[in-house]
N, C-alpha and C. Protein backbone atom coordinates (compact mmCIF):
# COMPACT_ATOMS: atom_id res chain seq x y z
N UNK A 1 -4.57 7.02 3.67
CA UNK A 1 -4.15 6.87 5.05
C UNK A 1 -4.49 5.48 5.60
N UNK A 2 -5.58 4.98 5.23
CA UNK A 2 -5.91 3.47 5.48
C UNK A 2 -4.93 2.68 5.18
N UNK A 3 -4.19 2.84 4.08
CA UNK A 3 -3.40 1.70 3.42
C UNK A 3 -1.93 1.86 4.72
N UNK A 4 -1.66 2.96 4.84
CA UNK A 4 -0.66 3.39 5.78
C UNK A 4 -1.31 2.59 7.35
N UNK A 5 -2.11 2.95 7.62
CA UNK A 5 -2.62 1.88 9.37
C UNK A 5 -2.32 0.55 8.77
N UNK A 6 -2.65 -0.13 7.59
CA UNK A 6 -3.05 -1.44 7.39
C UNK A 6 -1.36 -1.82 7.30
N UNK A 7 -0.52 -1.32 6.95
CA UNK A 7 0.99 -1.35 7.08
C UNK A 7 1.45 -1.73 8.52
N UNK A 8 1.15 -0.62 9.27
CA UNK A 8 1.64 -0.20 10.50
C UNK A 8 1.22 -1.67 11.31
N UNK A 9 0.13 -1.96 10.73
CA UNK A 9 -0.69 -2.89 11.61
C UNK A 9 -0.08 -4.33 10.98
N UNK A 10 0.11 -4.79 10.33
CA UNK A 10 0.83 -5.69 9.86
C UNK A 10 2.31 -5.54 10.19
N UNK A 11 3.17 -5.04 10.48
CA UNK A 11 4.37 -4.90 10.73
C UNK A 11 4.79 -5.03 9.43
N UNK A 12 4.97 -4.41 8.68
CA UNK A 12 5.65 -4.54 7.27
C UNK A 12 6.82 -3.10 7.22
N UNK A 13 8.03 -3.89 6.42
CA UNK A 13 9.19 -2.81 6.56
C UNK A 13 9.65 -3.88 5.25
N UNK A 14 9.35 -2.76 4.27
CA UNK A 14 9.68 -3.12 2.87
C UNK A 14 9.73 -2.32 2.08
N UNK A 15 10.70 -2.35 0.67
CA UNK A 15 10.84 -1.18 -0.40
C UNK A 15 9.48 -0.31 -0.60
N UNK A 16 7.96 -1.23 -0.93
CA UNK A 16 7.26 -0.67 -0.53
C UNK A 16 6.32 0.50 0.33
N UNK A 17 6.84 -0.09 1.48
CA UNK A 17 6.52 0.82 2.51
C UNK A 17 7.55 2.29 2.29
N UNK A 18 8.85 2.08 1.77
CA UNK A 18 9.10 3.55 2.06
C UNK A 18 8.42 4.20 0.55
N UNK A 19 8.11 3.64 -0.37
CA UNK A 19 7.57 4.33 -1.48
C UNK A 19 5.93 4.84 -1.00
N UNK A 20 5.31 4.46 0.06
CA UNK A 20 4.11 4.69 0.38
C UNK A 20 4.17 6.31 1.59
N UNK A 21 5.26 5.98 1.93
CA UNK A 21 5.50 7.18 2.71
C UNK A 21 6.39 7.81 2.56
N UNK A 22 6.92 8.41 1.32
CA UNK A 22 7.51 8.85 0.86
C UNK A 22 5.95 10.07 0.30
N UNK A 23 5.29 9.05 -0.13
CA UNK A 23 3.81 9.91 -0.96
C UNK A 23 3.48 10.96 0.24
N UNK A 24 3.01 9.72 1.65
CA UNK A 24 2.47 10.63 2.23
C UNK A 24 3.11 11.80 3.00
N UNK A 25 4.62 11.89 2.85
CA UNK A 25 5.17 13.06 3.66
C UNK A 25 5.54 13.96 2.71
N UNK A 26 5.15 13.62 1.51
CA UNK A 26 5.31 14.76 0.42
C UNK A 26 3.82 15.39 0.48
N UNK A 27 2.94 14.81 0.57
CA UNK A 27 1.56 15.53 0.72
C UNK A 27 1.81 15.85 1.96
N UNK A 28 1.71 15.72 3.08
CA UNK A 28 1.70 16.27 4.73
C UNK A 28 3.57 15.86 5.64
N UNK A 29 4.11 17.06 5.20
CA UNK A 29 5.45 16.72 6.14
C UNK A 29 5.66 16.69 7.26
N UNK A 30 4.37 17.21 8.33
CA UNK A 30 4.24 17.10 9.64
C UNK A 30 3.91 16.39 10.17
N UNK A 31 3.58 14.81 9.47
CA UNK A 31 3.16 13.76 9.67
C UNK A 31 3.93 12.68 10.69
N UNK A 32 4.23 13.29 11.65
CA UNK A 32 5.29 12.62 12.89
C UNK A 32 5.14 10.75 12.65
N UNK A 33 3.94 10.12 12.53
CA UNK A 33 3.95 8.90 12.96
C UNK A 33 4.58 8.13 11.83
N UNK A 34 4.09 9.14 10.45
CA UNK A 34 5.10 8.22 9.19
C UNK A 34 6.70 8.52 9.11
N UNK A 35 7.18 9.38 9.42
CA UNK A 35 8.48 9.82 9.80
C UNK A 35 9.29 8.60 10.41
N UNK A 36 8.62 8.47 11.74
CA UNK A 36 9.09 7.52 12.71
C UNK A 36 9.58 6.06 11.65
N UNK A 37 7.80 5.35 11.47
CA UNK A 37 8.08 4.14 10.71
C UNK A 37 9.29 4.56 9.64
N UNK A 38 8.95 5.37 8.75
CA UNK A 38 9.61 5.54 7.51
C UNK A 38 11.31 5.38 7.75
N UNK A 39 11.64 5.77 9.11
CA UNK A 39 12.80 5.53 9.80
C UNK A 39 13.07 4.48 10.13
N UNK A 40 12.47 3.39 11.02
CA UNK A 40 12.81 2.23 11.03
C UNK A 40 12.46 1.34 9.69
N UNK A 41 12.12 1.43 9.17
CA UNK A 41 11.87 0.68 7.59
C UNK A 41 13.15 1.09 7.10
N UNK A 42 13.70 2.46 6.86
CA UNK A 42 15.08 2.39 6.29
C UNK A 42 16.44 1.40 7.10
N UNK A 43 15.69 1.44 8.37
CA UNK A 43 17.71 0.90 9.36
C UNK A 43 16.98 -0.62 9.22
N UNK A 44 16.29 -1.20 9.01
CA UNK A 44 15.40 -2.45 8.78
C UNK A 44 15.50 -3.13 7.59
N UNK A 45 15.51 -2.46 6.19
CA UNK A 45 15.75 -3.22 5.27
C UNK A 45 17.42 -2.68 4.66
N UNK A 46 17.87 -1.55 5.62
CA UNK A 46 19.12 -1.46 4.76
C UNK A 46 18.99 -0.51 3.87
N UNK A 47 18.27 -0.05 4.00
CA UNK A 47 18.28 0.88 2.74
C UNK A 47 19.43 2.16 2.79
N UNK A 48 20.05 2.89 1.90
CA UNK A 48 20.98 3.39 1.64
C UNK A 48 20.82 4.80 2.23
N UNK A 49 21.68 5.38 3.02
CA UNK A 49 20.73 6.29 4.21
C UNK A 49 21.47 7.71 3.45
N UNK A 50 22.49 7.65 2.52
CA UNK A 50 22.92 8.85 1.21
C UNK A 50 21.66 9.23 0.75
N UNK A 51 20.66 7.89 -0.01
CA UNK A 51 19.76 8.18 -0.59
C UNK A 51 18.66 9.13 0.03
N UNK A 52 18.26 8.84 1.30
CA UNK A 52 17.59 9.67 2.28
C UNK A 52 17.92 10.53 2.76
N UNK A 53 19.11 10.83 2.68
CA UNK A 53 19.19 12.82 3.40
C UNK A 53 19.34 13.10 2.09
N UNK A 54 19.47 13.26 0.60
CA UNK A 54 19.03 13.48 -0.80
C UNK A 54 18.04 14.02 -0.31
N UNK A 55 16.80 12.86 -0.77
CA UNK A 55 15.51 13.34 -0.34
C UNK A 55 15.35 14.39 0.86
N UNK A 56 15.79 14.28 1.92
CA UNK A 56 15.64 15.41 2.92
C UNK A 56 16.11 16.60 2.59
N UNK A 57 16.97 16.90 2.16
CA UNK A 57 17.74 17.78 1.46
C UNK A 57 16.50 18.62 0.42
N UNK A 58 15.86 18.40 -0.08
CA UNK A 58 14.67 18.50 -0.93
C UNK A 58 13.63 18.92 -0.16
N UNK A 59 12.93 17.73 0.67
CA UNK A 59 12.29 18.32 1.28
C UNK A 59 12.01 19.41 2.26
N UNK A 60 13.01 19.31 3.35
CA UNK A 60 13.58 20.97 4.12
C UNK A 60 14.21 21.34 3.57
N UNK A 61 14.12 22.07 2.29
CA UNK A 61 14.53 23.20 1.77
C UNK A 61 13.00 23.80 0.98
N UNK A 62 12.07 22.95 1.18
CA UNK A 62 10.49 23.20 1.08
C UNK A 62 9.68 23.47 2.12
N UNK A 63 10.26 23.22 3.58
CA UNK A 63 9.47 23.06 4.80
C UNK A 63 10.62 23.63 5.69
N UNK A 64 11.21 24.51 5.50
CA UNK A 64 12.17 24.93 6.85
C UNK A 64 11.88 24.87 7.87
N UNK A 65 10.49 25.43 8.22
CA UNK A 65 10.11 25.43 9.50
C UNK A 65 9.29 24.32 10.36
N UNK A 66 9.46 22.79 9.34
CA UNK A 66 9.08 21.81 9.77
C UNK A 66 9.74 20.90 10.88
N UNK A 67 9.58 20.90 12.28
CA UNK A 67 10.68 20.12 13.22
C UNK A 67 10.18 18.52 12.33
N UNK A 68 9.82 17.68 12.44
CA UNK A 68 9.39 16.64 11.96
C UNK A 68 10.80 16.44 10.59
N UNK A 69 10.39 17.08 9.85
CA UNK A 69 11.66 16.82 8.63
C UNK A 69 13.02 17.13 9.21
N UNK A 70 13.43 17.76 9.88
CA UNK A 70 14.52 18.10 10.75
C UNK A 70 14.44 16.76 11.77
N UNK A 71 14.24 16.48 12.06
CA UNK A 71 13.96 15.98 13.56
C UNK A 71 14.47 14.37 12.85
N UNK A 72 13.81 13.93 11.59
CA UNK A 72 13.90 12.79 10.90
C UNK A 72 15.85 12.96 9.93
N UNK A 73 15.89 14.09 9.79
CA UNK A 73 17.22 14.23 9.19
C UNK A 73 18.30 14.17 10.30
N UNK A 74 17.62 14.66 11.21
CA UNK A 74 19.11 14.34 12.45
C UNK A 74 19.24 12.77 13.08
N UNK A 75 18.51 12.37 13.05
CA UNK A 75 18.11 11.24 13.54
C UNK A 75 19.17 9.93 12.29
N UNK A 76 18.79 10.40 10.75
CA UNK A 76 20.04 9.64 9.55
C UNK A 76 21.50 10.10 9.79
N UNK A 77 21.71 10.91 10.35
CA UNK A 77 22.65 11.67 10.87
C UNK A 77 23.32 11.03 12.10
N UNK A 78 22.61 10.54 13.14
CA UNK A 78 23.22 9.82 13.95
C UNK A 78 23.32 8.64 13.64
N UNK A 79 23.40 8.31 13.05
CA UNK A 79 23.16 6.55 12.36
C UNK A 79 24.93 6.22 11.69
């Protein structure tokens, strides 16, 4: 979680960063504040937003009752 503040706190939005929170919302999906970043790091470097509702797709179908993973899939959705 340190390495995640030391991110946040640096302003960094890099391939990196979504591989770092990718970890941590697979260990804790209710994790609202990495959601957020993990969102602007994707519309920030461009990253391929097919590739990310994939992954979502995966993950809420593990966490149905997670608003956070929902909440982050509607959000690639309006994009």
């Amino acid at each position: 979680m340190y390495y995640f503040r030391a991110i946040v706190k640096a302003q960094e939005y890099s391939p990196r960063v979504l591989e770092l929170t990718e970890a941590i919302v697979r260990m804790n999906p209710a994790h609202y504040s990495v959601w957020q970043y993990r969102y602007q790091t994707l519309l920030r470097t461009n990253s391929p937003l097919e590739d990310e509702l994939e992954l979502m797709d995966k993950i809420a179908s593990q966490n149905l009752k997670n608003y956070q993973v929902w909440h982050h899939r509607r959000l690639l959705q309006l994009q």
